[in-house]
Each structure stands twice: as C-alpha cells, then as structure tokens.
C-alpha atoms as a PDB file:
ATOM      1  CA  UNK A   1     -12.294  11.997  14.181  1.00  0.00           C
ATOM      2  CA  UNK A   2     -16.129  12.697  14.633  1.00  0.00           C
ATOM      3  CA  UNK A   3     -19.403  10.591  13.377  1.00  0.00           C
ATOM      4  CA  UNK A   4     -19.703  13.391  11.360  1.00  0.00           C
ATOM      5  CA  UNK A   5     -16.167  13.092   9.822  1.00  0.00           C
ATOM      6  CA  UNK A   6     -17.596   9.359   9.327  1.00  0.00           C
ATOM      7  CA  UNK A   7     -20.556  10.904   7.192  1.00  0.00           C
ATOM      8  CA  UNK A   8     -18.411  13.596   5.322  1.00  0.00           C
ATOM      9  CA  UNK A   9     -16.014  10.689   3.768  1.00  0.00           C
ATOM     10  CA  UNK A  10     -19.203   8.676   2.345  1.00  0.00           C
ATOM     11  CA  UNK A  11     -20.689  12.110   1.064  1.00  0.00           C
ATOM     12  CA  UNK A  12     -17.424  12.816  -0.446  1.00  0.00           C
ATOM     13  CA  UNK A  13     -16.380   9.185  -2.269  1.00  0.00           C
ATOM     14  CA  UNK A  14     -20.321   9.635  -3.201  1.00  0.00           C
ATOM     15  CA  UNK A  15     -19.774  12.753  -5.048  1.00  0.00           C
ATOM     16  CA  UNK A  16     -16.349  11.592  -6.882  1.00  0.00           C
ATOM     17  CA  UNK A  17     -17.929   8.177  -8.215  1.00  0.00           C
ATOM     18  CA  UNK A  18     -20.970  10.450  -9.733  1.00  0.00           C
ATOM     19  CA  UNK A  19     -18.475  12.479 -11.251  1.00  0.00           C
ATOM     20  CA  UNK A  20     -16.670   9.434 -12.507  1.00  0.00           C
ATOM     21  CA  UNK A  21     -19.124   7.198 -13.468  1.00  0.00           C
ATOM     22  CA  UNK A  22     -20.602   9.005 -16.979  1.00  0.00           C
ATOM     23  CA  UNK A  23     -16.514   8.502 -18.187  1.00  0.00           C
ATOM     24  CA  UNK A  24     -16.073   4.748 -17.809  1.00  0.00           C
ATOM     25  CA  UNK A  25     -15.464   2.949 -20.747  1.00  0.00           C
ATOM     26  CA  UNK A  26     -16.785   5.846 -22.983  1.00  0.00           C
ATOM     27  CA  UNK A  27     -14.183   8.816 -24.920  1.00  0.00           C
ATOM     28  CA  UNK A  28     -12.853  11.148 -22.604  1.00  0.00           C
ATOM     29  CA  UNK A  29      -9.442  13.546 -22.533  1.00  0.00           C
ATOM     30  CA  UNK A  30      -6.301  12.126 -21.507  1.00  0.00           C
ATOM     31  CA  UNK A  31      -2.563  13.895 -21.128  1.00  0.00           C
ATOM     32  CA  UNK A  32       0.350  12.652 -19.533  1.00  0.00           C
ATOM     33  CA  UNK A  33       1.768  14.182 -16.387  1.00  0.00           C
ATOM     34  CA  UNK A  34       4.796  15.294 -15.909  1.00  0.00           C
ATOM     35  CA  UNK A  35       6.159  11.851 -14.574  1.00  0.00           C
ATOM     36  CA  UNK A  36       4.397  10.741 -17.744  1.00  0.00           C
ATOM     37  CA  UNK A  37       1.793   8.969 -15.274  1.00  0.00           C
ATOM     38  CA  UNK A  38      -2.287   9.710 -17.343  1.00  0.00           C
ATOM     39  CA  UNK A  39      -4.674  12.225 -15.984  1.00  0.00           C
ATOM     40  CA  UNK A  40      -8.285  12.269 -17.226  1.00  0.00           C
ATOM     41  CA  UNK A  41     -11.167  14.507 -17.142  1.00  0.00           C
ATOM     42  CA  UNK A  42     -12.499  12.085 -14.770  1.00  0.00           C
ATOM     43  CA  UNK A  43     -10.066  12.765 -12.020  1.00  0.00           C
ATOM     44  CA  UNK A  44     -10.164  15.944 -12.110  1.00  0.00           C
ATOM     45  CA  UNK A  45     -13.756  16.463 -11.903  1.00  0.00           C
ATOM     46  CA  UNK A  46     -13.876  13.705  -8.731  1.00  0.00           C
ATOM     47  CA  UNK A  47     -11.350  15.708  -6.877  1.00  0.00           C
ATOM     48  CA  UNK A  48     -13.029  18.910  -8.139  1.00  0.00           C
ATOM     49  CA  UNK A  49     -16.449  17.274  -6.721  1.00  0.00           C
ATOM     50  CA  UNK A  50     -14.737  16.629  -3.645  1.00  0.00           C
ATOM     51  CA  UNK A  51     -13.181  19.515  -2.668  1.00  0.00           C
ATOM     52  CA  UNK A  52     -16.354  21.628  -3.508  1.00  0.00           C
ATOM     53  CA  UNK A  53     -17.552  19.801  -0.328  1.00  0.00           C
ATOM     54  CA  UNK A  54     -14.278  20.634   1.939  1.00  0.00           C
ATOM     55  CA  UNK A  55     -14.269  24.037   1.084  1.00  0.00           C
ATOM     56  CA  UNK A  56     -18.269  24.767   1.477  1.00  0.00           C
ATOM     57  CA  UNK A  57     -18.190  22.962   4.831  1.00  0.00           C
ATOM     58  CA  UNK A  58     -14.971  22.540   6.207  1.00  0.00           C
ATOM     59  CA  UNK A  59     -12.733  25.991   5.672  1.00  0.00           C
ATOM     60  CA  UNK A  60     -10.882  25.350   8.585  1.00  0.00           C
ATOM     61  CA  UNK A  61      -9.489  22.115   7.768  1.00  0.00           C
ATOM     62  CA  UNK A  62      -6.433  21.344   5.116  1.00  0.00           C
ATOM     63  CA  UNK A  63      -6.847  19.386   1.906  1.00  0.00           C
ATOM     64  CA  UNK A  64      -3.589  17.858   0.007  1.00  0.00           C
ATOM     65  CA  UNK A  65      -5.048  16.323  -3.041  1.00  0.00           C
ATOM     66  CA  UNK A  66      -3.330  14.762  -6.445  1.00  0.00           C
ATOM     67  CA  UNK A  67      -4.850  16.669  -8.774  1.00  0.00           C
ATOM     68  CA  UNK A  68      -4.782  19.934  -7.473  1.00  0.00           C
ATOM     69  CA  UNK A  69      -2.053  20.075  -5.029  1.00  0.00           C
ATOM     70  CA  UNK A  70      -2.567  21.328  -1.293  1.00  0.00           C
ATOM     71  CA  UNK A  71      -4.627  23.866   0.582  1.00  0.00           C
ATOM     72  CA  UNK A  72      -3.543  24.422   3.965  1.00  0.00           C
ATOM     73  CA  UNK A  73      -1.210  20.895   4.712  1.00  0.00           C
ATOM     74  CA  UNK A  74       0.148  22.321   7.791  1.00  0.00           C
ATOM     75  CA  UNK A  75      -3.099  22.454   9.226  1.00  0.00           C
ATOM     76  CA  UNK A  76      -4.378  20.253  12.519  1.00  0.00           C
ATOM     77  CA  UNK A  77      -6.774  18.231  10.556  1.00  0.00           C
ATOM     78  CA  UNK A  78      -6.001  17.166   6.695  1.00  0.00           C
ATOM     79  CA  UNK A  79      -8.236  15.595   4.084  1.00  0.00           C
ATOM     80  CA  UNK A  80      -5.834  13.555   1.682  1.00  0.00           C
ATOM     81  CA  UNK A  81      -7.959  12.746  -1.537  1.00  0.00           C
ATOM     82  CA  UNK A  82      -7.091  10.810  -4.298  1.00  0.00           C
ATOM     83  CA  UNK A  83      -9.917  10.754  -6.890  1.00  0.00           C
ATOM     84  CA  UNK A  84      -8.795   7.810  -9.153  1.00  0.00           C
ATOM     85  CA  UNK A  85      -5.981   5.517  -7.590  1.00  0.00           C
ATOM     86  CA  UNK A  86      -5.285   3.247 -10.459  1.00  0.00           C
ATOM     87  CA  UNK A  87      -6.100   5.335 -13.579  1.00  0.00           C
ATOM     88  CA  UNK A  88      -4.177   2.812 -16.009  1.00  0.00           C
ATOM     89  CA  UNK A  89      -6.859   0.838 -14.776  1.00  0.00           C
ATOM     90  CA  UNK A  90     -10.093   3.430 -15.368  1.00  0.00           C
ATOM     91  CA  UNK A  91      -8.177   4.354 -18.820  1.00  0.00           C
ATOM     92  CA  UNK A  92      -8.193   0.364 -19.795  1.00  0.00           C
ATOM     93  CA  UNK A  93     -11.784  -0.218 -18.299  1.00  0.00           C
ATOM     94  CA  UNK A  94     -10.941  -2.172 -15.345  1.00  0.00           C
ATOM     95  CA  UNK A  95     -12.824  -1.644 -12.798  1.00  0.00           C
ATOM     96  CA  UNK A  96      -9.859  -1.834 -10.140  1.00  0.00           C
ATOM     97  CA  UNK A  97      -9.233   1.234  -9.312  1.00  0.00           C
ATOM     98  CA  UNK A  98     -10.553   3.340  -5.925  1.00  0.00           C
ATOM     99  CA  UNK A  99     -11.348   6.660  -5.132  1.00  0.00           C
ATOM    100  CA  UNK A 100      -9.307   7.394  -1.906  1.00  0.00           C
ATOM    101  CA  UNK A 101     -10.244   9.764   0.756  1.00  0.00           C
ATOM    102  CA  UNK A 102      -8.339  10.431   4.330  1.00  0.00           C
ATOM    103  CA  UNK A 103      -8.357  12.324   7.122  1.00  0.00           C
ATOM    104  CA  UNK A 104      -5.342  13.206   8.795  1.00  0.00           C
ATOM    105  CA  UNK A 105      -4.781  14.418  12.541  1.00  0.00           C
ATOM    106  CA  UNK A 106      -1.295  16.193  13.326  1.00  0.00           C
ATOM    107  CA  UNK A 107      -0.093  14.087  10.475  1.00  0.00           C
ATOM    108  CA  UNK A 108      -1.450  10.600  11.214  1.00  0.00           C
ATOM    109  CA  UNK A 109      -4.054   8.954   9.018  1.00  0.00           C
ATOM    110  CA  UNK A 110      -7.264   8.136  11.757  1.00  0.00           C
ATOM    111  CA  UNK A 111     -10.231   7.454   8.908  1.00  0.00           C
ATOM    112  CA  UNK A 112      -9.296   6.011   5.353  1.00  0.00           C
ATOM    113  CA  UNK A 113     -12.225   4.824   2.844  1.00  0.00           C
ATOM    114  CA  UNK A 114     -11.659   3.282  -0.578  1.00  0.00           C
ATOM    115  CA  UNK A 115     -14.518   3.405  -3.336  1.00  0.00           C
ATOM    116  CA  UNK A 116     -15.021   1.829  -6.232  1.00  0.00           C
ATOM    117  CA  UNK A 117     -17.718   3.256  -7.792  1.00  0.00           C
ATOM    118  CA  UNK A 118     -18.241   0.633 -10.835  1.00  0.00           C
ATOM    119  CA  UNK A 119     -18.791  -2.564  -8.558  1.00  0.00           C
ATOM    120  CA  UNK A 120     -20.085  -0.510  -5.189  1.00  0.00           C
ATOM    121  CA  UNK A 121     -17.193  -2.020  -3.249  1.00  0.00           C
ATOM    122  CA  UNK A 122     -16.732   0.355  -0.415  1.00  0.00           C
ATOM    123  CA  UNK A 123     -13.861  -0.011   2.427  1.00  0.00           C
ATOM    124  CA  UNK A 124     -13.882   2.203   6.028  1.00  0.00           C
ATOM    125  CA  UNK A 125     -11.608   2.237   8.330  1.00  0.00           C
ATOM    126  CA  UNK A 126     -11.350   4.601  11.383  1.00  0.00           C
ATOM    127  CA  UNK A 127      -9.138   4.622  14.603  1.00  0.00           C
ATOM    128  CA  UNK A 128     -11.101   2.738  17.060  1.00  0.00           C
ATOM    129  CA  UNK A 129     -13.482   0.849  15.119  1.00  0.00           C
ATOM    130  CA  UNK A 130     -13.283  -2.185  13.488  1.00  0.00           C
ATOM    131  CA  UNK A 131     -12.757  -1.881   9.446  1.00  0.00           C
ATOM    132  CA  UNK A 132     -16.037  -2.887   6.977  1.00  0.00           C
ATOM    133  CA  UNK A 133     -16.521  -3.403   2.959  1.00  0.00           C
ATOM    134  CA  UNK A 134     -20.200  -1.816   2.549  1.00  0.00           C
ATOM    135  CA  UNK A 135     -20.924  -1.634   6.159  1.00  0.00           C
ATOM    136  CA  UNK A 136     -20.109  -5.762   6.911  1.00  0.00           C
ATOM    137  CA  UNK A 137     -16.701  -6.041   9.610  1.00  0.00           C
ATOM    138  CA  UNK A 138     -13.920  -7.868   7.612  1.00  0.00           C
ATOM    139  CA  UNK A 139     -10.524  -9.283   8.942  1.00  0.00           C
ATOM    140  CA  UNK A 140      -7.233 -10.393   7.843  1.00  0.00           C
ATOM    141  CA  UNK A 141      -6.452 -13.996   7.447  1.00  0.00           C
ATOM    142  CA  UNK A 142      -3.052 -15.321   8.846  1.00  0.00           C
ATOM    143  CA  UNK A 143      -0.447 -16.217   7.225  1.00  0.00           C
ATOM    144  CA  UNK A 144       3.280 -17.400   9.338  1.00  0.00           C
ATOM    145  CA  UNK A 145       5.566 -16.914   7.034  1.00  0.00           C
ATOM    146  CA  UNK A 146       6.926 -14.978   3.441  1.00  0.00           C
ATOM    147  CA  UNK A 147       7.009 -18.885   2.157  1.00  0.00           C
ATOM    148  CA  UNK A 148       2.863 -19.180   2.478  1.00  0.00           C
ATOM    149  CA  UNK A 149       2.346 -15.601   1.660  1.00  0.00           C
ATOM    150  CA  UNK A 150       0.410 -14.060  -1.526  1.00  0.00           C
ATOM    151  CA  UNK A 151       2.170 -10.826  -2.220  1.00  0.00           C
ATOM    152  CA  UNK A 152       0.547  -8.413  -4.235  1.00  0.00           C
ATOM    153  CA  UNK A 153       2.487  -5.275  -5.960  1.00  0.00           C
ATOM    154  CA  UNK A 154       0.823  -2.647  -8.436  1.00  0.00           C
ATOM    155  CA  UNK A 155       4.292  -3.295 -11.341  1.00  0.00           C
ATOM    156  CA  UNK A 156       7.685  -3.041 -11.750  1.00  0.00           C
ATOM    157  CA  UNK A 157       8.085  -0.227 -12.924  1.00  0.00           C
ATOM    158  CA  UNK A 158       7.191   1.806  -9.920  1.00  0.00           C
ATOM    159  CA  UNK A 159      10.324   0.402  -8.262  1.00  0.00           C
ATOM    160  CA  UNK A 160      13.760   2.005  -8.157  1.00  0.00           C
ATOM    161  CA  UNK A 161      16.493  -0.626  -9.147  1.00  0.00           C
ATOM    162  CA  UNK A 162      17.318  -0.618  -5.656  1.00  0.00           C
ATOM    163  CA  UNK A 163      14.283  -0.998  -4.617  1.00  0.00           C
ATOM    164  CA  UNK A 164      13.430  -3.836  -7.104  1.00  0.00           C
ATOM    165  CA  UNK A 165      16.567  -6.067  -6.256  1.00  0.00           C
ATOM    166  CA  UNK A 166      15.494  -6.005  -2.249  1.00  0.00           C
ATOM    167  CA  UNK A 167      11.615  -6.699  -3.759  1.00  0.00           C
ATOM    168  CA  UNK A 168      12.812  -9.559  -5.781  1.00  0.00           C
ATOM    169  CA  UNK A 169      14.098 -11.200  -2.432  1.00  0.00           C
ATOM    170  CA  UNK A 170      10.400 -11.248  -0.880  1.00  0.00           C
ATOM    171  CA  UNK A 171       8.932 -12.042  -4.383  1.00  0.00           C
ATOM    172  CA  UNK A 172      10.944 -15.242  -5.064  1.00  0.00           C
ATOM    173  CA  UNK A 173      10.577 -15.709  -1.322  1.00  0.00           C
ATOM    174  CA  UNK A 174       6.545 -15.664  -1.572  1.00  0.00           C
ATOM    175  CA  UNK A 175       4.071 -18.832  -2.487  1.00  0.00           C
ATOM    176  CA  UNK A 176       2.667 -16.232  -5.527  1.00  0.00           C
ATOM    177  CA  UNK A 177       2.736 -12.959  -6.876  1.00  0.00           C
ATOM    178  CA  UNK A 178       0.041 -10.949  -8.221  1.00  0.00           C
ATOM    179  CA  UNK A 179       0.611  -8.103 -10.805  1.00  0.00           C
ATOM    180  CA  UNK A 180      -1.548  -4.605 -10.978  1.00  0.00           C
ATOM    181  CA  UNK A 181      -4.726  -3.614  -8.562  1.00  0.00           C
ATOM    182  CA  UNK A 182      -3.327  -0.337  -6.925  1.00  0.00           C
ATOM    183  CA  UNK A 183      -5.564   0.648  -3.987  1.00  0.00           C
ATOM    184  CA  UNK A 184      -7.270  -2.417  -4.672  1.00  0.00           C
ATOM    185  CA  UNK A 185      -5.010  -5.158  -3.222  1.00  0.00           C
ATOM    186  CA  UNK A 186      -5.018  -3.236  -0.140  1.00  0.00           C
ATOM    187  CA  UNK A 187      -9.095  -3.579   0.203  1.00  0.00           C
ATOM    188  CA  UNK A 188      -8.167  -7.415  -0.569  1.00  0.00           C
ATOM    189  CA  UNK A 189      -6.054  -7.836   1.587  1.00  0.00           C
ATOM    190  CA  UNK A 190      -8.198  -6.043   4.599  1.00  0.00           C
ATOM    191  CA  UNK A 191     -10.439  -8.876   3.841  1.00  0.00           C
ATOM    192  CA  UNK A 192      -8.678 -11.836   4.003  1.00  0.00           C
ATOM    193  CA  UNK A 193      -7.619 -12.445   0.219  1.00  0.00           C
ATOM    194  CA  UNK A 194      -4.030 -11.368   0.047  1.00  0.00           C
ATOM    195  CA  UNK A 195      -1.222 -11.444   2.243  1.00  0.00           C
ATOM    196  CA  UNK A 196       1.518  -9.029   1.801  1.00  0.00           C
ATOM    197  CA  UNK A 197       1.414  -5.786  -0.513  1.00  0.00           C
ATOM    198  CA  UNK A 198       5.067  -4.078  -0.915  1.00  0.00           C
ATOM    199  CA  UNK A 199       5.555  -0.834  -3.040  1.00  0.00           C
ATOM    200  CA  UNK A 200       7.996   1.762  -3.745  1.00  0.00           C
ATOM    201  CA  UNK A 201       7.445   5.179  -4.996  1.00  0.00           C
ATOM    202  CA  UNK A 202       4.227   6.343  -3.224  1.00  0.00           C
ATOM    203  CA  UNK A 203       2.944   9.557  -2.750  1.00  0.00           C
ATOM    204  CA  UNK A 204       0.670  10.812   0.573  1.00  0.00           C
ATOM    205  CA  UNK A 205      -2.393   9.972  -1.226  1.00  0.00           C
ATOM    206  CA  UNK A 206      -1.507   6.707  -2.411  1.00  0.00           C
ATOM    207  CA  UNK A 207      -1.428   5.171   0.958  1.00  0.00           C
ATOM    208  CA  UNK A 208      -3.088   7.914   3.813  1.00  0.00           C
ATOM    209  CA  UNK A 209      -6.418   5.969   3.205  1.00  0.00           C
ATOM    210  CA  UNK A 210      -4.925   2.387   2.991  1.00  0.00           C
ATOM    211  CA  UNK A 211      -3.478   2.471   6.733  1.00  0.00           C
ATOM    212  CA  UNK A 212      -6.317   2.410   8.968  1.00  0.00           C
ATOM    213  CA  UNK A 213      -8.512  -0.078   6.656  1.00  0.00           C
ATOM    214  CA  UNK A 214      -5.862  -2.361   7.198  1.00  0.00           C
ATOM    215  CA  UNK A 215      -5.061  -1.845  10.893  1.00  0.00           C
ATOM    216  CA  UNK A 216      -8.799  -2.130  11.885  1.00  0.00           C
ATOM    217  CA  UNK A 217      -9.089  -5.416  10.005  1.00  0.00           C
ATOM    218  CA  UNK A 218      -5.785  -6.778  11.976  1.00  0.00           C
ATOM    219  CA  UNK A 219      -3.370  -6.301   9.609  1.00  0.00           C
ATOM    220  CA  UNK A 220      -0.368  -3.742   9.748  1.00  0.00           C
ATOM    221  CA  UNK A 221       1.500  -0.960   7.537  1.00  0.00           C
ATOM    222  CA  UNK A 222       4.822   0.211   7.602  1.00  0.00           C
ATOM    223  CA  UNK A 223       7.021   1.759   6.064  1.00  0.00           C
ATOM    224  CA  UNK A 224      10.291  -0.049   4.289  1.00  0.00           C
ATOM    225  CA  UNK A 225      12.250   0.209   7.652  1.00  0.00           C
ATOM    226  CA  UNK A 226       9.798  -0.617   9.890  1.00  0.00           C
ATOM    227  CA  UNK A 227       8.042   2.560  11.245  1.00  0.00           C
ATOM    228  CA  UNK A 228       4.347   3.813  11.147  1.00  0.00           C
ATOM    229  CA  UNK A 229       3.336   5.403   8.260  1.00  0.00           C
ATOM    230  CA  UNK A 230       2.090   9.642   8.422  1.00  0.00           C
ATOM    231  CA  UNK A 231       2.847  12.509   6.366  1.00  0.00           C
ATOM    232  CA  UNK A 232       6.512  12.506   6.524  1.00  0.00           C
ATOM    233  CA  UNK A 233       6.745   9.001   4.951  1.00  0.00           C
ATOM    234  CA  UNK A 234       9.243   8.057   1.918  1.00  0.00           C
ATOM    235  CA  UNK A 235       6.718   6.043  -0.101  1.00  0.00           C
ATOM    236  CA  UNK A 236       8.268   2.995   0.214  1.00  0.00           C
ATOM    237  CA  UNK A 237       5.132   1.067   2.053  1.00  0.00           C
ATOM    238  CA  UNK A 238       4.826  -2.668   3.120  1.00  0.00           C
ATOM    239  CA  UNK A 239       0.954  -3.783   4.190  1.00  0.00           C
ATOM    240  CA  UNK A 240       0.655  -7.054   5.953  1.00  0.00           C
ATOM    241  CA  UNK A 241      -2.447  -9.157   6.633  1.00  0.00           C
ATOM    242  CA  UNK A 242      -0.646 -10.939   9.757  1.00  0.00           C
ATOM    243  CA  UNK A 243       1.475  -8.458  11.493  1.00  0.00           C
ATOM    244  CA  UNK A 244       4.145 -11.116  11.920  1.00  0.00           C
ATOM    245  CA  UNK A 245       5.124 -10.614   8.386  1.00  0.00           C
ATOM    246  CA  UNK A 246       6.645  -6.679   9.041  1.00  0.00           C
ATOM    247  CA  UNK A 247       9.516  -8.182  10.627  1.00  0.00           C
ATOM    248  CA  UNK A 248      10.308 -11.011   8.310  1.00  0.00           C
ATOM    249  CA  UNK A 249       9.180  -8.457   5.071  1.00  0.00           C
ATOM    250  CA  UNK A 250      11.847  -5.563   6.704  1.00  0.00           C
ATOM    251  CA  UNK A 251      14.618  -7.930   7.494  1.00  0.00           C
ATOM    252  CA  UNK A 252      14.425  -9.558   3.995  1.00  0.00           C
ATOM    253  CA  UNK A 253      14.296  -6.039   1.952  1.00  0.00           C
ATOM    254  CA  UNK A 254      17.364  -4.830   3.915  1.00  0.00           C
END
C-alpha cells in the first residue's frame, strides 16, 4: 500500500459519488437481484466509474466488485468496490449509505475508505496510519462490557435463524440497539458513537473497506468465531469500538 494507492481510493470514491449524485431523490431504474436485494442505475454507473479508473491505470491489479463480479481475484493486489452499500437507503432517500472501496494484499484488507457523497462524510483507513473522517484522526470510545454497549445491526432479516437466536443473546444483552445504517454504523462507530456492530450474511465487499477504518481508530473486527477478517471470510462479522468486547461478543454468540 503506496501514497499513491492513498490518492487512487479518493480519485475513485470521487468518481462514484459524481456518478451517483444526479440520481438521489429523483426517478431512476430499479430491478431486483436475484436474492431479491434492489440494484439501480446508480450503482452501476459508480462501479462502472470506478473501474474505468482500475482498468486505465492499474491492469495489473484485480478488481472483485458487486455489480459486475471479478476481474482477476487471484491476483497479489485486489481492489474490492462496492458502489452503493445501503441501497434501501439511496432508493428511500436516506442519505446513509457509502460508497466502499478496498485494497487487498494476498487477501488482507490494508486501505478501506467509505464515502458518502450526499453529506461529504469521508472515512480512510490504511495499515499503519491512524484512521480520519475528511482528513481529521478519529478514535473509538471505550466501552467494558455488552451491558454498556450500543450495538448497531443493518435488520433482521439479513440473519439466518441461527444466526438471529445467538444475535438476540448480545441484543437483549446490550444498553440499546439501533436498526438500519449499513456501512454507516461502521464509520460511527470508528468515531466514537457506537459500540458494537454484529452482522450475518456479508459478502467481500460489504466489509473489505470497514476493517482497517476501524482498526486504525482502535477498534477491532472479527469474524463470528473470533479470527481476522480477509477474503476467505463467512460473512458473519462482529466490529468492536473497545477490543475487549470480541471476546465477550464471541463467547455470547456461541
């Protein structure tokens, strides 16, 4: 991960949010995926935007992106891009959604940035460095236990019933719960306004940007059982503003 890689994710989220921008809150085409999840014109011409950019300056490296699937995954370096993370949220005019770019080396996230291109709210994060929102360092806040902790979670229906019943242990566990925000809670949470994020069903670029925004603020991500989170990852994904949490959040979804 280079200063230039650093310069490339800004151009990048840049070029998405101008492609998104001229859709919010105004008509624009809509189907339903196969997992009946929307797609919009807007996504696809942010991830189109986006991977105009890879491809023009960066053959060599890989590109796995939501929209339009992957170019070279097995490569050294990966760019993970998710051009609208939240788009129940675009769709209903909220402006809580993030375009999400990463950068993968051997299969580890080391540079994650989330966007949102309505309210200019930008996260970085980058192995090494300390994590900012537009350019300012922001941290975690602590929190000791699951009993002070505000746990965020994008909905219920994103959780297998397994998965739900060993959720509903942390949620009735936690001081509050807070409903919807996608990509967002995890940019909250990097800066000290949420606790504990837990969600199930996750794909690669749902969470490849999240990890190091939240590790260079102080806070941690894991996966369900405990381990790091990289490419081979189940989707299951706990983030935690105070690392103590992991162990408590693991041992009470078992």
């Amino acid at each position: 991960m280079t200063e230039s890689d650093l310069t490339l994710a800004a151009r990048l989220v840049d070029a998405a949010g101008a492609a998104i921008r001229p859709f919010f809150r105004k008509p624009f085409a809509m189907e339903a995926k196969a997992d009946l999840s929307p797609v919009t014109e807007a996504d696809r011409a942010a991830e189109a935007a986006m991977r105009a950019i890879l491809t023009a300056e960066r053959p060599g490296d890989g590109v796995i992106g939501e929209e339009y699937g992957p170019d070279k995954p097995d490569a050294e370096r990966v760019w993970v891009l998710d051009p609208i993370d939240g788009t129940r949220s675009f769709v209903a005019g909220r402006p809580i959604f993030g375009t999400l770019v990463a950068l993968l080396d051997r299969g580890k996230p080391v540079l994650g940035m989330i966007d949102q291109p309505i309210s200019g709210e930008r996260w970085l994060g980058a192995i090494g460095r300390a994590s900012t929102l537009n350019g300012a360092p922001i941290s975690v806040r602590r929190c000791e236990t699951i009993a002070h902790a505000h746990l965020a979670t994008t909905g219920p229906g994103y959780f297998s019933a397994e998965s739900w019943t060993a959720f509903e242990r942390v949620r009735t566990a936690a001081r509050d719960t807070l409903w919807g925000g996608d990509c967002y809670n995890y940019g909250l949470l990097a800066a000290g306004h949420l606790d504990l994020v837990i969600e199930d069903g996750l794909k690669l670029y749902d969470f490849a940007a999240l990890v190091p925004i939240v590790e260079g603020a102080g806070g941690a991500m894991r996966d369900w059982t405990g381990r790091s989170l990289d490419m081979q990852s189940d989707g299951r994904v706990i983030a935690a503003g105070d690392p103590r949490l992991i162990d408590m959040t693991v041992a009470a979804l078992a």
